[in-house]
C-alpha atoms as a PDB file:
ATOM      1  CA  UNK A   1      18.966  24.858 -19.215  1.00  0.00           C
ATOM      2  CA  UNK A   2      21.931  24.328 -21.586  1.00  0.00           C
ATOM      3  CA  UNK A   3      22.137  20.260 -22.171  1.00  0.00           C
ATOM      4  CA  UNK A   4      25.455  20.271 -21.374  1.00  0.00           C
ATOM      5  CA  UNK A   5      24.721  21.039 -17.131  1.00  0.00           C
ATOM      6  CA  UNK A   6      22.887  17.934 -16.507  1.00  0.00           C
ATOM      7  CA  UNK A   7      24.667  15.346 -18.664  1.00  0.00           C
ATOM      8  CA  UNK A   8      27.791  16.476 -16.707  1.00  0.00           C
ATOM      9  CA  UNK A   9      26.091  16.359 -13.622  1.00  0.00           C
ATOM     10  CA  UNK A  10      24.698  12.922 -14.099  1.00  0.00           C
ATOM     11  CA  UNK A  11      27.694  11.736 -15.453  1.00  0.00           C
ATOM     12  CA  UNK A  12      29.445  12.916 -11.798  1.00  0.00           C
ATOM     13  CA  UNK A  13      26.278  11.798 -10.049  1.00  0.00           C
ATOM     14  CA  UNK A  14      26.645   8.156 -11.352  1.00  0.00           C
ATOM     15  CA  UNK A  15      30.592   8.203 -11.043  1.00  0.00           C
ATOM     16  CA  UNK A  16      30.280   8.884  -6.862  1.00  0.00           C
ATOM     17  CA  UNK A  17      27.660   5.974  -6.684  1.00  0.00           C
ATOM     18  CA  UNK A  18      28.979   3.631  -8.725  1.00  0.00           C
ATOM     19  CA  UNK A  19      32.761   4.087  -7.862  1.00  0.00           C
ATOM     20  CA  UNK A  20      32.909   2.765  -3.896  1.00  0.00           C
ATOM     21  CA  UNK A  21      30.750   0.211  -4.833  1.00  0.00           C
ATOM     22  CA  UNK A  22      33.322  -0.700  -7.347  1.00  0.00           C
ATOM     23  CA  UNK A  23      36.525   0.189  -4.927  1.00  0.00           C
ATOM     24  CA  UNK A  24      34.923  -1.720  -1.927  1.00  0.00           C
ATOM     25  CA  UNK A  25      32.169  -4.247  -2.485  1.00  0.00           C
ATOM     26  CA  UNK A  26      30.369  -5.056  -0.041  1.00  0.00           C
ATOM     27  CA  UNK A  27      27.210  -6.921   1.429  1.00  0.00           C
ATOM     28  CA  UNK A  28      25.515  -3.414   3.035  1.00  0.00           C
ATOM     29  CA  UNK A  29      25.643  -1.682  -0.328  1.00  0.00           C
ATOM     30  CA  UNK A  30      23.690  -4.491  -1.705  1.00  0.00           C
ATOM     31  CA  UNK A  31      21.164  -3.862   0.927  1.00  0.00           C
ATOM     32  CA  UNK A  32      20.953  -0.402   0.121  1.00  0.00           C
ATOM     33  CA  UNK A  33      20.832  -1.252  -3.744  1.00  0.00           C
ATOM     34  CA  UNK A  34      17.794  -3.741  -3.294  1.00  0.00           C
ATOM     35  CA  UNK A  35      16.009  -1.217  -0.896  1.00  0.00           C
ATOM     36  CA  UNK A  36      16.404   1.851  -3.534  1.00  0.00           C
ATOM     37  CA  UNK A  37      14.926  -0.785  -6.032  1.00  0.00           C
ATOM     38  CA  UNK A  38      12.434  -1.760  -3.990  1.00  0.00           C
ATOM     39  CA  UNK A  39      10.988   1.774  -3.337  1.00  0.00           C
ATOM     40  CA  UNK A  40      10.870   1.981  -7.608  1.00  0.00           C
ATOM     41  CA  UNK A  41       9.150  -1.324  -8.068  1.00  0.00           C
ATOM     42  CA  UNK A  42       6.476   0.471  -5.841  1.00  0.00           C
ATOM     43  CA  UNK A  43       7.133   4.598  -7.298  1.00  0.00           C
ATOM     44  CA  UNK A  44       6.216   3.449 -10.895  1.00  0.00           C
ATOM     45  CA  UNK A  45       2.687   1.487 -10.635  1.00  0.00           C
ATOM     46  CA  UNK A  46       1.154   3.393  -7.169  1.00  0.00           C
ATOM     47  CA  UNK A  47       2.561   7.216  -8.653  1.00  0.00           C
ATOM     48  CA  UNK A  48       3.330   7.291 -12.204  1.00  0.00           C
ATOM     49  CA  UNK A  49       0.804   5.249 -13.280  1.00  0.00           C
ATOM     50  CA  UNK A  50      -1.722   6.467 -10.861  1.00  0.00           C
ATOM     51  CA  UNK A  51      -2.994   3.044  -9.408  1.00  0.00           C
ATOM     52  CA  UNK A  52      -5.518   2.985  -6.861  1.00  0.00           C
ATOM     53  CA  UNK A  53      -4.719   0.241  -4.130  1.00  0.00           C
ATOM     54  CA  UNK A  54      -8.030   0.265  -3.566  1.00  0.00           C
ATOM     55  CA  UNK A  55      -8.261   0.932   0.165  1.00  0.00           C
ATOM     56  CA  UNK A  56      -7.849   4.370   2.308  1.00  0.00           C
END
């Protein structure tokens, strides 16, 4: 894929996320902010890093 697609694509990607936040700030998107966090504080040690929790 030529670079070009997906640097534009992130840049429009990032421009709809981060521009009502921006706009309009409010409490709700904060909610949603810590929960999408939250599920990559988790992703990254049980999934990339292949850590066994050690019970199932």
């Amino acid at each position: 894929v030529f670079i070009l697609i997906p640097v534009v694509f992130f840049l429009v990607s990032a421009f709809l996320v981060i521009a009502p936040i921006v706009q309009d700030p409010r409490i709700e998107i904060l909610y949603a902010l810590f929960f999408i966090l939250g599920g990559l504080v988790l992703y990254f040690p049980f999934v990339c890093f292949k850590l066994d929790r050690g019970c199932f």
